[in-house]
N, C-alpha and C. Protein backbone atom coordinates (compact mmCIF):
# COMPACT_ATOMS: atom_id res chain seq x y z
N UNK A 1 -56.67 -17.04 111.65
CA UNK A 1 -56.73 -18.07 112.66
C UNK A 1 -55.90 -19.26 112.15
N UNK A 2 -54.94 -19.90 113.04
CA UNK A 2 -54.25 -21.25 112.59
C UNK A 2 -54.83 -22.32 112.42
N UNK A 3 -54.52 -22.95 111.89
CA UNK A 3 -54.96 -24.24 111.97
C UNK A 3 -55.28 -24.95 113.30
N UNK A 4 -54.39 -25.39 113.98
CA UNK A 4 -54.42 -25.46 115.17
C UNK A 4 -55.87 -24.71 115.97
N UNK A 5 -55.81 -23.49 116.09
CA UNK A 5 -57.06 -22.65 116.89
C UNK A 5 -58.17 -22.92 116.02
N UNK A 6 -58.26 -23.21 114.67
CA UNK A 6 -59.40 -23.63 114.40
C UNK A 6 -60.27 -25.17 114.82
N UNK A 7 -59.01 -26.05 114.82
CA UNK A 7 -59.42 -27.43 115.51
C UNK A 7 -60.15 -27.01 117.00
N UNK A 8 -59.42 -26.35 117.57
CA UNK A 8 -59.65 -25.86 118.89
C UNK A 8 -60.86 -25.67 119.09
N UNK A 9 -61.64 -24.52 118.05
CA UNK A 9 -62.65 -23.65 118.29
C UNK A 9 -63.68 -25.09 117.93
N UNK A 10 -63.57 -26.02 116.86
CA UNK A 10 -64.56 -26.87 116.37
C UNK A 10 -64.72 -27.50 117.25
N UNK A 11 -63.37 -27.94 118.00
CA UNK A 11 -63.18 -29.27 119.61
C UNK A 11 -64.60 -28.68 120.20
N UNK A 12 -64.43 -26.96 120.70
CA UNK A 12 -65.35 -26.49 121.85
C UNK A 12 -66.68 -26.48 121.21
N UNK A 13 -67.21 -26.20 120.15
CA UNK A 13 -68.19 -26.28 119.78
C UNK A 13 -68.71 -27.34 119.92
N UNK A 14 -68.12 -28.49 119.48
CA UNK A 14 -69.10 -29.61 119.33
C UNK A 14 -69.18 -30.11 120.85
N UNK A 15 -68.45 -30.01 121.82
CA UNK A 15 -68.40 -30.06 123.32
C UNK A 15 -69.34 -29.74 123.88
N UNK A 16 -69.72 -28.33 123.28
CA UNK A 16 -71.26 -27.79 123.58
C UNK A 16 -72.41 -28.17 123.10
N UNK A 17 -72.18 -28.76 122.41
CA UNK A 17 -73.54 -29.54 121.18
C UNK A 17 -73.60 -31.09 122.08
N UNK A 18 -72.83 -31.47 123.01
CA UNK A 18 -72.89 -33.29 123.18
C UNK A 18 -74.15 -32.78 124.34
N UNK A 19 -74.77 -34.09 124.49
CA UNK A 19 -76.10 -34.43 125.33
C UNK A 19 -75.37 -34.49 126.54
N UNK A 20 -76.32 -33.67 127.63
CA UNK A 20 -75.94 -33.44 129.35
C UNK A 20 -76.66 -34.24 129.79
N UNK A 21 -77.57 -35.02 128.96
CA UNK A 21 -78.81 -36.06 129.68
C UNK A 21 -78.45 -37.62 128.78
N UNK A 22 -78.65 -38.62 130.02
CA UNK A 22 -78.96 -39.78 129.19
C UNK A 22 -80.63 -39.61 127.87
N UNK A 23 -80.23 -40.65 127.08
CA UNK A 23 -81.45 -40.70 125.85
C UNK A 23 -82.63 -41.11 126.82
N UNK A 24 -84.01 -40.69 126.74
CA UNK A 24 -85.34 -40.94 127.30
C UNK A 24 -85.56 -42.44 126.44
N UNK A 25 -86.19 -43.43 127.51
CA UNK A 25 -86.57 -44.66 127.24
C UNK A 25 -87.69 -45.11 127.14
N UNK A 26 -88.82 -44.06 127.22
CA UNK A 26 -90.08 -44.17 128.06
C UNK A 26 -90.76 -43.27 126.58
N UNK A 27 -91.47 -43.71 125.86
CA UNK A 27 -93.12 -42.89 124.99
C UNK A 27 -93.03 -43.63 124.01
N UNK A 28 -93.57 -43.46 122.74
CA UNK A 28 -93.78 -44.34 121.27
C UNK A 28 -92.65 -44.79 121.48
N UNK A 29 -92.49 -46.29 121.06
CA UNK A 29 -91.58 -47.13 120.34
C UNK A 29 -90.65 -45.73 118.90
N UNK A 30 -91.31 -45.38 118.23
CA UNK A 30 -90.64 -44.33 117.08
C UNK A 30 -89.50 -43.40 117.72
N UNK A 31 -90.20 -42.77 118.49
CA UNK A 31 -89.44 -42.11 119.29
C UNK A 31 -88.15 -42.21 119.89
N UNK A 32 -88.62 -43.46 120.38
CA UNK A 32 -87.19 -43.87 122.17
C UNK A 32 -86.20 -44.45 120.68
N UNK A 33 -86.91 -45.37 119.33
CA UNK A 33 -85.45 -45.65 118.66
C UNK A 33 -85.11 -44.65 117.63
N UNK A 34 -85.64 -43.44 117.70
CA UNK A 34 -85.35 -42.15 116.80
C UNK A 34 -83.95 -41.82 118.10
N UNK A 35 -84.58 -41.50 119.34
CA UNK A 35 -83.50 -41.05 120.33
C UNK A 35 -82.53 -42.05 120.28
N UNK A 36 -82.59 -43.41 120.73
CA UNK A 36 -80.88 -44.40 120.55
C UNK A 36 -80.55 -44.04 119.81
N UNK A 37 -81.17 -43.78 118.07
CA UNK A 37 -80.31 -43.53 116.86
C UNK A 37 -79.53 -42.41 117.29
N UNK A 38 -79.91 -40.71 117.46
CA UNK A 38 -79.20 -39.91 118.09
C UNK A 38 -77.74 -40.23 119.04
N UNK A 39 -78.39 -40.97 119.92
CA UNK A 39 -77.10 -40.84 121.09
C UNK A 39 -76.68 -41.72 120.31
N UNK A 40 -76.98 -42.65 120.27
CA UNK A 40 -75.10 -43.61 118.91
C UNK A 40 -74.37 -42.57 118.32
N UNK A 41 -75.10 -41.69 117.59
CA UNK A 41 -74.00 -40.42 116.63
C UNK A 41 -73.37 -40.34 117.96
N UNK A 42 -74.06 -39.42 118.70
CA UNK A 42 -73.43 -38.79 119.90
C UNK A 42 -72.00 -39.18 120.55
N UNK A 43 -72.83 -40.49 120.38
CA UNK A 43 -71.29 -41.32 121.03
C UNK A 43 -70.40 -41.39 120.30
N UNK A 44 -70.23 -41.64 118.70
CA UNK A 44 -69.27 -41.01 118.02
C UNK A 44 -68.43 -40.16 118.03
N UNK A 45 -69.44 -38.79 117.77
CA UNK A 45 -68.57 -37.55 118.27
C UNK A 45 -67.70 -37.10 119.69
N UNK A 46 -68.78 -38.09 120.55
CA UNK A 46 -67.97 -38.03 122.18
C UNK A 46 -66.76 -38.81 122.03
N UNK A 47 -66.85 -40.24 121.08
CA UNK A 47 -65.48 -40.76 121.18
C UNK A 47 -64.14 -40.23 120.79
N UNK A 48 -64.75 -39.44 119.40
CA UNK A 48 -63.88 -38.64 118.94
C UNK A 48 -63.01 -37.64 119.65
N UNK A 49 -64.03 -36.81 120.55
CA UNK A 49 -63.33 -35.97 121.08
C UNK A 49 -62.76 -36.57 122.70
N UNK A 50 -62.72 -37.39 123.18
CA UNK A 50 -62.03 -38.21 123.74
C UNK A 50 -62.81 -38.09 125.40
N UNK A 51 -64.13 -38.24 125.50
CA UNK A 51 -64.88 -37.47 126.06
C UNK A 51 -66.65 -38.44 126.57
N UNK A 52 -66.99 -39.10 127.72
CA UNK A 52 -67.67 -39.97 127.73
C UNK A 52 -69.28 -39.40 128.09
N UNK A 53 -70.93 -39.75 127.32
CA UNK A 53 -71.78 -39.05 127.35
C UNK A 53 -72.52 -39.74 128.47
N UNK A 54 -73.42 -39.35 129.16
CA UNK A 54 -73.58 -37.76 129.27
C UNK A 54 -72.84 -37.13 129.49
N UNK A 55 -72.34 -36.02 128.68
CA UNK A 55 -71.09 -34.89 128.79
C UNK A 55 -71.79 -34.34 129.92
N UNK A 56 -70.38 -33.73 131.06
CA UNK A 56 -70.81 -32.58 132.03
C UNK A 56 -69.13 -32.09 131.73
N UNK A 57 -70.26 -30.69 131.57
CA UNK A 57 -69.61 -29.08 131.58
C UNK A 57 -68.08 -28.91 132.32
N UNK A 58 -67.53 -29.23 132.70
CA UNK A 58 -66.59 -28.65 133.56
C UNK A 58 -66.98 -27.62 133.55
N UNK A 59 -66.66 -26.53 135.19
CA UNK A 59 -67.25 -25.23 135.53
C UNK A 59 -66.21 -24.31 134.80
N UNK A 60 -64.79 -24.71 134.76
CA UNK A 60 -64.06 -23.50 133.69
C UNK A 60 -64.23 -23.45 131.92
N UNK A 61 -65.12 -24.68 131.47
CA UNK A 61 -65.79 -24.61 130.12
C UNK A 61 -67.11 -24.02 130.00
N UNK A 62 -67.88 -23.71 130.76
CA UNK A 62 -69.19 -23.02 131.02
C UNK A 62 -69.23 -22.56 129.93
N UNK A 63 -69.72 -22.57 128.96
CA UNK A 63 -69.76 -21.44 127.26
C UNK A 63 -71.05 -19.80 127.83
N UNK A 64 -70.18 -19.37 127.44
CA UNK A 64 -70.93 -17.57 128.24
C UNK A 64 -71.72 -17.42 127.32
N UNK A 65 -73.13 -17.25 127.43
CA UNK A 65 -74.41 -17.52 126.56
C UNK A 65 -74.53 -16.15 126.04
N UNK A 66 -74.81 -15.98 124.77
CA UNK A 66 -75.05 -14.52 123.83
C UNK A 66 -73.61 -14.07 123.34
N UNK A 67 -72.50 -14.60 123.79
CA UNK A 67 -71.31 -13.97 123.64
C UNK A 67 -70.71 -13.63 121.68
N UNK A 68 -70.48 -12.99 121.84
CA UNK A 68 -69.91 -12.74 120.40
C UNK A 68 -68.35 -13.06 119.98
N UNK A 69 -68.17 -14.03 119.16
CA UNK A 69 -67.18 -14.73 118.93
C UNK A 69 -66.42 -14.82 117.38
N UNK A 70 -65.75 -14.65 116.90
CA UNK A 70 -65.12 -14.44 115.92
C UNK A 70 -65.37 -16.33 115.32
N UNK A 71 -65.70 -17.00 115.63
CA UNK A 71 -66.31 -18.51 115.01
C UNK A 71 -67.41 -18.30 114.35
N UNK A 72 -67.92 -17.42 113.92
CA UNK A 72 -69.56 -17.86 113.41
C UNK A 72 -69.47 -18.79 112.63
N UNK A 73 -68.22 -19.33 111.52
CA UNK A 73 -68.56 -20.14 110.62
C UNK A 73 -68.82 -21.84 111.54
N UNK A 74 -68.27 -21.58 112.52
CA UNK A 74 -68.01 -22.77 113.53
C UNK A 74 -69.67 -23.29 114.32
N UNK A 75 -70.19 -21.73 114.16
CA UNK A 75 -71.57 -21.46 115.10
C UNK A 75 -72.44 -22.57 113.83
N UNK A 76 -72.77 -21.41 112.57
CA UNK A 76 -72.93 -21.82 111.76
C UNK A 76 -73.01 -23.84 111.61
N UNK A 77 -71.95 -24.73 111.16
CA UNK A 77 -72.04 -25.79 111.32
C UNK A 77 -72.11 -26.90 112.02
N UNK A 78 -72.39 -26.11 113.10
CA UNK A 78 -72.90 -26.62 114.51
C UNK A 78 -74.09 -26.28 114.38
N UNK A 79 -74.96 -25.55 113.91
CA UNK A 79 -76.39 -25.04 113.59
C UNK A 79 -76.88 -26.50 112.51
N UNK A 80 -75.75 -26.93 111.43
CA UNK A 80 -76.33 -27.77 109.90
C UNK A 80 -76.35 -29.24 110.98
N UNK A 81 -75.07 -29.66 111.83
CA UNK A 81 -74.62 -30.54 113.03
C UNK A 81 -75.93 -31.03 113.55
N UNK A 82 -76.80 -30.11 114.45
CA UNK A 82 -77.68 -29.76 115.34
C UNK A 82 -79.09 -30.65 114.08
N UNK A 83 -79.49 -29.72 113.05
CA UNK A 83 -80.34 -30.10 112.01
C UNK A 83 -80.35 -31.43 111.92
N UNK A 84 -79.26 -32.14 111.37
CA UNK A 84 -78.97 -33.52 110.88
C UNK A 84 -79.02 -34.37 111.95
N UNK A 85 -78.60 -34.51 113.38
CA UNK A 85 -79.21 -34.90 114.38
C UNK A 85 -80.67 -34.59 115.04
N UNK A 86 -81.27 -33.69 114.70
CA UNK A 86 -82.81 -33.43 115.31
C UNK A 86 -83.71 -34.17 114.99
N UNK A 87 -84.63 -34.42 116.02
CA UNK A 87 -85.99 -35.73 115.49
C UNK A 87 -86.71 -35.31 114.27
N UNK A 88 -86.85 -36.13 112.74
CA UNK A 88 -87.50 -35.87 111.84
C UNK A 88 -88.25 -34.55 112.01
N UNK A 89 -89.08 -33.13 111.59
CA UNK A 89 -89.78 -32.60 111.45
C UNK A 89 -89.73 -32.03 113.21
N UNK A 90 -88.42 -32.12 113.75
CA UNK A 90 -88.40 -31.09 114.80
C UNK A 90 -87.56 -30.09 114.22
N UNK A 91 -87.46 -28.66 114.63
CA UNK A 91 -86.18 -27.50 114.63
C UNK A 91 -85.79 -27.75 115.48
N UNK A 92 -83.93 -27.74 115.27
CA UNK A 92 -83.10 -28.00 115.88
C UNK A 92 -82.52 -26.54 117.03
């Protein structure tokens, strides 16, 4: 894989990882500023990829669910991605 198609494959991954929902404002105080902390990263990575949150899907990016893809290492750190953003003592 080139260089190039690997940027590519990381671009789509993390595309699929950005939040389709605004952050919830509403339960414990811990919580709602555990979630702002989240969407700030978020917004990072959305800025990065040049891309404003709540992300929506475009219908020709739809990611085909179960599909088998020659990225696992891509799957993979989008899995460690996912972890390091998840609420304390949730699975991501």
């Amino acid at each position: 894989m080139s260089p190039a198609e690997e940027l590519e494959a990381l671009e789509s991954a993390l595309l699929r990882l950005l939040p389709t929902a605004p952050p919830t404002t509403t339960g414990p105080p811990a919580e709602v500023a555990a979630e702002a902390g989240r969407w700030e990263a978020w917004q990072q990575v959305a800025h990065v990829l040049g891309v404003r949150l709540p992300y929506v899907v475009p219908l020709d990016e739809e990611p085909v669910p179960y599909a088998l893809t020659p990225e696992a290492h891509i799957a993979a750190a989008a899995a460690r991605l996912r972890g390091l953003l998840a609420p304390s003592g949730a699975r991501p």
